[in-house]
Every structure is written in C-alpha cells, then in structure tokens.
C-alpha atoms as a PDB file:
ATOM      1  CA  UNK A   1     -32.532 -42.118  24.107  1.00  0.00           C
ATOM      2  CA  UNK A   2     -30.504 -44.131  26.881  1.00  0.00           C
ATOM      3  CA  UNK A   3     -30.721 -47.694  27.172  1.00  0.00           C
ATOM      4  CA  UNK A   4     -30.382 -48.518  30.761  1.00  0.00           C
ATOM      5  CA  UNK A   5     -32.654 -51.639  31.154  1.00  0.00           C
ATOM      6  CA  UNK A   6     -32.825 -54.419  28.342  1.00  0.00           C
ATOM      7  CA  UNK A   7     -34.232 -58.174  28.889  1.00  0.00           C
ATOM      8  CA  UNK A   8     -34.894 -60.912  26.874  1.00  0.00           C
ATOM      9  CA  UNK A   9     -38.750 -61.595  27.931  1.00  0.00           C
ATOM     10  CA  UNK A  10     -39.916 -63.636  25.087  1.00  0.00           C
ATOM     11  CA  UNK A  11     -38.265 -66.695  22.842  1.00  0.00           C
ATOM     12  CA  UNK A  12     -41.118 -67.570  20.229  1.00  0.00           C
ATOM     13  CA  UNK A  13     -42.226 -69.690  17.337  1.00  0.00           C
ATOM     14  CA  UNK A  14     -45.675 -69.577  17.616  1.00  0.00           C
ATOM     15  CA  UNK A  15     -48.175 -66.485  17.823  1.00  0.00           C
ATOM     16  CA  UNK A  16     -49.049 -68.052  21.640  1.00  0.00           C
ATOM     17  CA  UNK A  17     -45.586 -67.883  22.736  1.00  0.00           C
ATOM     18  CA  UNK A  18     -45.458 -63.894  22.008  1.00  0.00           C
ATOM     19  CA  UNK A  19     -45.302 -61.493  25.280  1.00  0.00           C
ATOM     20  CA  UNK A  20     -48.580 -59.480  25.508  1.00  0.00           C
ATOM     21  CA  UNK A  21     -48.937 -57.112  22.405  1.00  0.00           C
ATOM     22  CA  UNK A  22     -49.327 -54.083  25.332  1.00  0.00           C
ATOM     23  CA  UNK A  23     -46.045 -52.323  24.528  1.00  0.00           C
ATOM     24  CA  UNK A  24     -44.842 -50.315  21.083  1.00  0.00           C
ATOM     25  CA  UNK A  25     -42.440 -52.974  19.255  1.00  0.00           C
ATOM     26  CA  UNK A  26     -39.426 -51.888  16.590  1.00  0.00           C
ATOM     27  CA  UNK A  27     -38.146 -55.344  14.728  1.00  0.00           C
ATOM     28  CA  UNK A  28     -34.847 -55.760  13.203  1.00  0.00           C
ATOM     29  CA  UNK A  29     -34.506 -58.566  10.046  1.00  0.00           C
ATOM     30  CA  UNK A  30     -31.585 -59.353   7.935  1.00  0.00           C
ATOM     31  CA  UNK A  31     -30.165 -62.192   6.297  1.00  0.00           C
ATOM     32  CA  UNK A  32     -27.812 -64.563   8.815  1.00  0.00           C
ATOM     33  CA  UNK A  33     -24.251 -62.956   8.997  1.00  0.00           C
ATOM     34  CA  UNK A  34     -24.987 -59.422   8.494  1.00  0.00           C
ATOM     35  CA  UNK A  35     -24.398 -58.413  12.095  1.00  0.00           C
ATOM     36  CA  UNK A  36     -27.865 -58.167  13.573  1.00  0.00           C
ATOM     37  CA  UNK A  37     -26.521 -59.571  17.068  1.00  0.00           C
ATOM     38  CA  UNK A  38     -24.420 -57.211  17.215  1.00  0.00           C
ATOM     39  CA  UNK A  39     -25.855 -54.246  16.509  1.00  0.00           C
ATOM     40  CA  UNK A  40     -28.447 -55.265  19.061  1.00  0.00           C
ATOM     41  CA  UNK A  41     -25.948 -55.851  21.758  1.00  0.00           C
ATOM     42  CA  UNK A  42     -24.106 -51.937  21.009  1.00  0.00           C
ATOM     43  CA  UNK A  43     -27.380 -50.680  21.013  1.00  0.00           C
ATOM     44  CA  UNK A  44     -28.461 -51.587  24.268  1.00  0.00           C
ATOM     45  CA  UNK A  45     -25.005 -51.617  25.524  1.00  0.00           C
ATOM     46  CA  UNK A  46     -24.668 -54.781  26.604  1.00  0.00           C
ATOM     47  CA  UNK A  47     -22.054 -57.793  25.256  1.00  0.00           C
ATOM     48  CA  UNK A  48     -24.338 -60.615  25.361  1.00  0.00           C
ATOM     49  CA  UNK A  49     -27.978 -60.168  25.457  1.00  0.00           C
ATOM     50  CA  UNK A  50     -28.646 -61.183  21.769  1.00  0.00           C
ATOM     51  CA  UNK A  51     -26.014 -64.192  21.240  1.00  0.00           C
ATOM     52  CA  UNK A  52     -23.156 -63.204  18.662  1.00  0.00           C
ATOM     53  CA  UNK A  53     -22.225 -66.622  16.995  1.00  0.00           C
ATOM     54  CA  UNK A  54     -19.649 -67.743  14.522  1.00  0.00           C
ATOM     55  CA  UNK A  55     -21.757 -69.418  12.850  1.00  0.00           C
ATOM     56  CA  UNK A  56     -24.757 -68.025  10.726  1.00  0.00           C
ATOM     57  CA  UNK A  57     -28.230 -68.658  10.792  1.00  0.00           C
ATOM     58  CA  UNK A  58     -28.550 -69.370  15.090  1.00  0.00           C
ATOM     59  CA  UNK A  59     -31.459 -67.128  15.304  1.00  0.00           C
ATOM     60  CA  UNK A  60     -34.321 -69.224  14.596  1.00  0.00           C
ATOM     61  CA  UNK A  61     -36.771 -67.946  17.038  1.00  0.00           C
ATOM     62  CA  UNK A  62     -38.707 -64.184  17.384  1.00  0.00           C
ATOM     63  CA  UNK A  63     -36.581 -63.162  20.454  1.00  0.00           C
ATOM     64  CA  UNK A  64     -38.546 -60.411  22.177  1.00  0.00           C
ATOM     65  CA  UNK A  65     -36.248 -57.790  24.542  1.00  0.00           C
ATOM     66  CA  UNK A  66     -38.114 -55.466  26.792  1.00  0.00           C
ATOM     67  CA  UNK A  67     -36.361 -51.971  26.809  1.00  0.00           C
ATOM     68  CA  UNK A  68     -36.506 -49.660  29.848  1.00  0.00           C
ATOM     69  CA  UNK A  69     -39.813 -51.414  30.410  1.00  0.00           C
ATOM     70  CA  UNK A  70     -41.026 -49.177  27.678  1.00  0.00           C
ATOM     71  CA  UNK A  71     -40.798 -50.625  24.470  1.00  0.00           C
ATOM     72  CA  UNK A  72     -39.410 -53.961  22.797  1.00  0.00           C
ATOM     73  CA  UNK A  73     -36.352 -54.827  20.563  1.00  0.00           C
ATOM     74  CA  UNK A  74     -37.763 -57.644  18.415  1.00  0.00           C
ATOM     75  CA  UNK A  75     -34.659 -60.113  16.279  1.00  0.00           C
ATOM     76  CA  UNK A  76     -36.445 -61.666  13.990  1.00  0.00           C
ATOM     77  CA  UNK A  77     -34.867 -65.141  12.257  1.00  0.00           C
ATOM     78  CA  UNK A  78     -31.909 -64.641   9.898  1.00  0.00           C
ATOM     79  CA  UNK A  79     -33.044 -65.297   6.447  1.00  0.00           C
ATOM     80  CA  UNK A  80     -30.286 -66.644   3.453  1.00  0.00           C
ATOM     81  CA  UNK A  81     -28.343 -69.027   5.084  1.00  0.00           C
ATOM     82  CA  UNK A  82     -27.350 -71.816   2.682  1.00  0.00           C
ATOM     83  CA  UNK A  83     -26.790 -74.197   5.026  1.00  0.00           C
ATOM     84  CA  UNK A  84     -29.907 -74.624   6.668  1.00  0.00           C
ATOM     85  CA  UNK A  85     -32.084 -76.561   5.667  1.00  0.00           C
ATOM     86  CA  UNK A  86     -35.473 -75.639   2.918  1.00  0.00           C
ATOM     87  CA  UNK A  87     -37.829 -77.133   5.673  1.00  0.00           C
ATOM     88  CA  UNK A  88     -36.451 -74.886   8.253  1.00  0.00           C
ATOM     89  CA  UNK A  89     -36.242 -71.479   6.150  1.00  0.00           C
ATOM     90  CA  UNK A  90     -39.890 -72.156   5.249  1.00  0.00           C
ATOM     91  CA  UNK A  91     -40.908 -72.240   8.690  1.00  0.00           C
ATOM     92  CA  UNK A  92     -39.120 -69.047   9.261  1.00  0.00           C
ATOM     93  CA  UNK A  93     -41.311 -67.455   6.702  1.00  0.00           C
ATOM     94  CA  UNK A  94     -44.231 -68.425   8.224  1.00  0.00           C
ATOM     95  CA  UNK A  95     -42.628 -67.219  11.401  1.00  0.00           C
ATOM     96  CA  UNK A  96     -42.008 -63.799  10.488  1.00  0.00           C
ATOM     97  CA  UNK A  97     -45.075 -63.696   8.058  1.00  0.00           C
ATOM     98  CA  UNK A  98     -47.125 -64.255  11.257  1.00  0.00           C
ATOM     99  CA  UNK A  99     -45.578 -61.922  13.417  1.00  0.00           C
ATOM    100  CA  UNK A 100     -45.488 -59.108  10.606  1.00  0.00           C
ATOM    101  CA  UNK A 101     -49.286 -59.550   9.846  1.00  0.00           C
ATOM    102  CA  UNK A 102     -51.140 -59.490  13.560  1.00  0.00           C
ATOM    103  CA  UNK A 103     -48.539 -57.438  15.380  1.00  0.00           C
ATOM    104  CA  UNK A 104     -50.668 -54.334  16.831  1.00  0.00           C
ATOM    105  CA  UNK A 105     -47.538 -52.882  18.636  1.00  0.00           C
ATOM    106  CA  UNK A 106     -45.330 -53.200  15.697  1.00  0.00           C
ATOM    107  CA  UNK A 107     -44.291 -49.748  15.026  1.00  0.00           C
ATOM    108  CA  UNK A 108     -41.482 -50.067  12.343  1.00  0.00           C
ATOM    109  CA  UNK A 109     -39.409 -52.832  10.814  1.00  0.00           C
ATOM    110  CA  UNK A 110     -35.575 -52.135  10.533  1.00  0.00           C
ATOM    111  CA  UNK A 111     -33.866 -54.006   7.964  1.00  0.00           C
ATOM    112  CA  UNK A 112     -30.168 -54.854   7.683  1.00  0.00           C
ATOM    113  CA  UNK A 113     -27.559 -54.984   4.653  1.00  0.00           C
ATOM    114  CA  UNK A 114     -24.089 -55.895   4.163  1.00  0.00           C
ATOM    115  CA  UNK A 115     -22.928 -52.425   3.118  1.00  0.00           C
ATOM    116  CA  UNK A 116     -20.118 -54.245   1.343  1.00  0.00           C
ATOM    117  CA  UNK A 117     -22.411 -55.856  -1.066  1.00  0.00           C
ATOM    118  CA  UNK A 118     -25.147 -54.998  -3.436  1.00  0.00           C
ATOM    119  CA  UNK A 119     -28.744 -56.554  -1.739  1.00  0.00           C
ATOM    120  CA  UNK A 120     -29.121 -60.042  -2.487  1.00  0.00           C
ATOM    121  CA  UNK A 121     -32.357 -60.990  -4.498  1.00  0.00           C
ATOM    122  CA  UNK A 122     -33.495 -62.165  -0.514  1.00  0.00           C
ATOM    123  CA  UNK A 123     -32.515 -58.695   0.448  1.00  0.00           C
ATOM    124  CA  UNK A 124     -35.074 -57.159  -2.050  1.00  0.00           C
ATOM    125  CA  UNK A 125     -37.571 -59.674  -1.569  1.00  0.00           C
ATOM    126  CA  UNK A 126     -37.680 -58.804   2.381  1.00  0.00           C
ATOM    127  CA  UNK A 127     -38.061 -55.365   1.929  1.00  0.00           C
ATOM    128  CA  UNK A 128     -40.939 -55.720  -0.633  1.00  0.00           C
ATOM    129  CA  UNK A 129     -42.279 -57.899   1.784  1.00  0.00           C
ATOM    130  CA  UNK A 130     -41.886 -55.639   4.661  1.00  0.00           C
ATOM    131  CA  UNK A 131     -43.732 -52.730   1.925  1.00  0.00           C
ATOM    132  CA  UNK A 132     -45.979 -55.053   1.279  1.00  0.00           C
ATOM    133  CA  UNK A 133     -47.246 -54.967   5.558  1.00  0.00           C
ATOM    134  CA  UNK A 134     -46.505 -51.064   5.001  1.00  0.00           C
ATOM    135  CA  UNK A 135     -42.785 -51.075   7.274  1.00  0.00           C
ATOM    136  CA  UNK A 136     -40.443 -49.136   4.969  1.00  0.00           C
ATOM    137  CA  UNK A 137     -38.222 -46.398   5.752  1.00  0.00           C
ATOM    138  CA  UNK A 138     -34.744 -47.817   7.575  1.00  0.00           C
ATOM    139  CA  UNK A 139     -31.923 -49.423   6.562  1.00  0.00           C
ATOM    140  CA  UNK A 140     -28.923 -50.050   8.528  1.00  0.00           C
ATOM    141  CA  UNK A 141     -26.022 -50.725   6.568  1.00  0.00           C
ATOM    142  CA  UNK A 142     -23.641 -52.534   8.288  1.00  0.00           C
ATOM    143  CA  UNK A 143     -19.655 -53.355   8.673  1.00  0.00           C
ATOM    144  CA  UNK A 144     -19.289 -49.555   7.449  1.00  0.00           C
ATOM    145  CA  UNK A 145     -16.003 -49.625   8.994  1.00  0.00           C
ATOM    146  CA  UNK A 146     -14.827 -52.012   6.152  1.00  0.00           C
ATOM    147  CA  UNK A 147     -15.059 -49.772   3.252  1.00  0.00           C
ATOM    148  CA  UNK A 148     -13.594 -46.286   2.892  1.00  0.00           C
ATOM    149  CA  UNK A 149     -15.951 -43.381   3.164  1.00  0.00           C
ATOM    150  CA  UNK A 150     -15.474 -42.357  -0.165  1.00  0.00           C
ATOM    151  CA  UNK A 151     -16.955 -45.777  -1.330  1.00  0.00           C
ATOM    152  CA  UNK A 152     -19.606 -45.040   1.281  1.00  0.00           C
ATOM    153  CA  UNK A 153     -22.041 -42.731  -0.767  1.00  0.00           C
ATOM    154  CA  UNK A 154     -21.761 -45.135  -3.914  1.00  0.00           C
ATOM    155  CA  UNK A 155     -22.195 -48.137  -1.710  1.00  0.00           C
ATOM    156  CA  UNK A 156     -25.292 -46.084  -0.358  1.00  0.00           C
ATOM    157  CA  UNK A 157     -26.510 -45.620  -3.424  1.00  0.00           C
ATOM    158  CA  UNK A 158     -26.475 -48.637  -4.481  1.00  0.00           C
ATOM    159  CA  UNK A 159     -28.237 -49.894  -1.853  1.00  0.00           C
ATOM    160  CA  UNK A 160     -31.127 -47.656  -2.343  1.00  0.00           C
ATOM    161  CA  UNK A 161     -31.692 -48.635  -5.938  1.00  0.00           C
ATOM    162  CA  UNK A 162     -31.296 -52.348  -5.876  1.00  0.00           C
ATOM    163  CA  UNK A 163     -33.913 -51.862  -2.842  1.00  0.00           C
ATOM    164  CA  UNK A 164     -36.278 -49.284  -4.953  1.00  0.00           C
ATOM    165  CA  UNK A 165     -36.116 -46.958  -1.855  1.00  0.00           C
ATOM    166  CA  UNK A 166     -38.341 -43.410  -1.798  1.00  0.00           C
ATOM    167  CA  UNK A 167     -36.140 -40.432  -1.120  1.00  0.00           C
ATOM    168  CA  UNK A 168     -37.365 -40.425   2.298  1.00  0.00           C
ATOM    169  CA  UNK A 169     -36.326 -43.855   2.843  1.00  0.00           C
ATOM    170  CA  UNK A 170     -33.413 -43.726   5.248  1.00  0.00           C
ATOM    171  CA  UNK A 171     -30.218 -45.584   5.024  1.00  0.00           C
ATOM    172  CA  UNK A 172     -27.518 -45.605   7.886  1.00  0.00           C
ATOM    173  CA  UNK A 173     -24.448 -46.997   7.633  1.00  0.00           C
ATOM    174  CA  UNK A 174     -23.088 -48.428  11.235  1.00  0.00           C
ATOM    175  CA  UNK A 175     -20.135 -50.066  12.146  1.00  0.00           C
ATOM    176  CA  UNK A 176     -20.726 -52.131  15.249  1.00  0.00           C
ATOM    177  CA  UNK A 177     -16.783 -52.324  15.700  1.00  0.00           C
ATOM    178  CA  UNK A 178     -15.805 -48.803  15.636  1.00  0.00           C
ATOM    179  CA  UNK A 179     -19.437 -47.764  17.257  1.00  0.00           C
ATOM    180  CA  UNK A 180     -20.100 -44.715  14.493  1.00  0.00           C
ATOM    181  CA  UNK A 181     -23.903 -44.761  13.209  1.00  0.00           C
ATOM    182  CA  UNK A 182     -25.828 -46.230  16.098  1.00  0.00           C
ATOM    183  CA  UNK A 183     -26.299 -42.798  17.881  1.00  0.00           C
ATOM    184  CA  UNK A 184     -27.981 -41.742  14.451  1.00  0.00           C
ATOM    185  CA  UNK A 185     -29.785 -45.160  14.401  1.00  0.00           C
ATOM    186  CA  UNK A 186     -31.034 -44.653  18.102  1.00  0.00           C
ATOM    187  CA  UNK A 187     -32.251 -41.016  17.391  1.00  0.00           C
ATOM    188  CA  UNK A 188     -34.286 -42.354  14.680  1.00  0.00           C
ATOM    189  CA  UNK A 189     -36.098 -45.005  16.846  1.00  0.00           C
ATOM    190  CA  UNK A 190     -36.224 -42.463  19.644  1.00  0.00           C
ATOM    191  CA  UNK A 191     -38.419 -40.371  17.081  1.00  0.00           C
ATOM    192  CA  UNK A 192     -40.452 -43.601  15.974  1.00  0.00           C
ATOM    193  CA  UNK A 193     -41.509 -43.996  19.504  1.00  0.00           C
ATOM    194  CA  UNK A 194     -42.493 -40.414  19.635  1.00  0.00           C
ATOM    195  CA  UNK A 195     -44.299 -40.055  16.971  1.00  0.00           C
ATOM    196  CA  UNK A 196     -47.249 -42.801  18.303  1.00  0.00           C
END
C-alpha cells in the first residue's frame, strides 16, 4: 500500500459528529505517551497530520483521517494518563465505548504498547475490551529502537502473555525513529482492507 492522500475529515466526541460510516475504518488506541502520533504521521508520511505533543494525554477527541479517499485512519483518545483528570478519562470511555459498539465500517482495532514495558493493567483491560467487541489480532509494539534485538523476542513474549494473545495474534515491533516495522504494519492493514 502507498499513502499518497491523508486528511483529517472528522474531530468527534459525540456519535453525530462522526463522518458518514460509508468507508472501511482501521482504529489505533493506546495509552497517552506510547507514540500513537507518531506512528500515524510515518505511516502516512506526513510530519504533522496527527499532532505529536510533549505532553501526554492531548488526544481527547476520535480524530477521523480519510486515506487515499479509500479508507480511514481513526486515533482514538489516549487512555492512562495520570494527570488528567477521573471526569475526563470517564468520558473517554464512553467515547471510545460508543464508537467501538455502532461502528459498521470498523474493520480492525490496532492497539499500541510500550515495547519497553510489560502491559499495564489498562493495557490488558483495553484489549479485553477490544475482544470483548471481537477486534483482536494486532499489536504494535513501539520505541523498538530502544531495546536491543536480542531483548526483542523476550520483550515480545512478554507482551503476548500479559495480553493472553492466540498464536495468531500478531505483534509488531516498530520504531517510529529509525522507520523499521511500519512496512510490515502497512502490509498487514493492506490485507485487512482486502479481505472485506
């Protein structure tokens, strides 16, 4: 797959702020810091269409991006951010709850992972939550330029088991910095939108 065209069409909170549900959708969730901006910006090659922030926990909308006027790139809200308030994670939640449950065009959820770090109890209760609305099957692992690739495969592993995922159940490590992974990562949701 090439990404030539990308677009932010949509900013939403609500279910009535969502672009049409007329085009195949592939969401990306992971708690705030793990590099979800950023792996959205390599993969459609662009610097600054999702906003990369110092900060954690900026994304508190469903940000919809229309790809090659084909298909969309959905960032859901960072979840795990201590310093935002309970009020506000709640209503994330209920944000992504919505969007998970009614979504007709939702093909596949991706979730993300600090590769450094064994899942966070968040971690593992987002993925049984995305089971739960039947979207297993990816996980990036990211900041895999941080670790040596000898820890890789035991990082891997580890991942898989705190997370309880099938043998089936993909894992791929990406490093946004040094741009390894996401070609493996883009064949993947290249076959996704295939297989509908």
């Amino acid at each position: 797959m090439i990404i030539k065209k990308a677009e932010l069409v949509a900013t939403a909170v609500k279910k009535n702020q969502y672009p049409e549900d007329d085009k195949k959708e592939i969401a990306f969730a992971g708690r705030s810091n793990v590099g979800k901006s950023s792996l959205l910006n390599l993969l459609v090659n662009r610097r600054n269409l999702a906003r990369v922030s110092g900060s954690p926990g900026k994304t508190r909308t469903i940000n919809f991006y229309e790809i090659n006027e084909e298909f969309r790139i959905v960032d859901l809200p960072g979840y795990g951010y201590a310093k935002v308030s309970k009020s506000v994670t709640e209503n994330w939640g209920e944000m992504i709850e919505g969007y998970l449950a009614g979504r007709e065009g939702l093909l596949k959820v991706v979730q993300l992972v600090d590769i450094r770090h064994t899942p966070s109890a968040q971690d593992v209760q987002m993925y049984q939550w995305l089971r739960h609305y039947g979207f297993d099957g990816i996980v990036v692992a990211t900041k895999a330029d941080k670790i040596s690739r000898n820890e890789m495969m035991k990082c891997v592993g580890e991942i898989r088991k705190t997370l309880g995922l099938s043998p089936e159940d993909k894992v791929i490590p990406v490093s946004t910095l040094k741009r390894t992974g996401y070609d493996k990562l883009l064949e993947e949701l290249d076959r996704l939108l295939e297989e509908v």
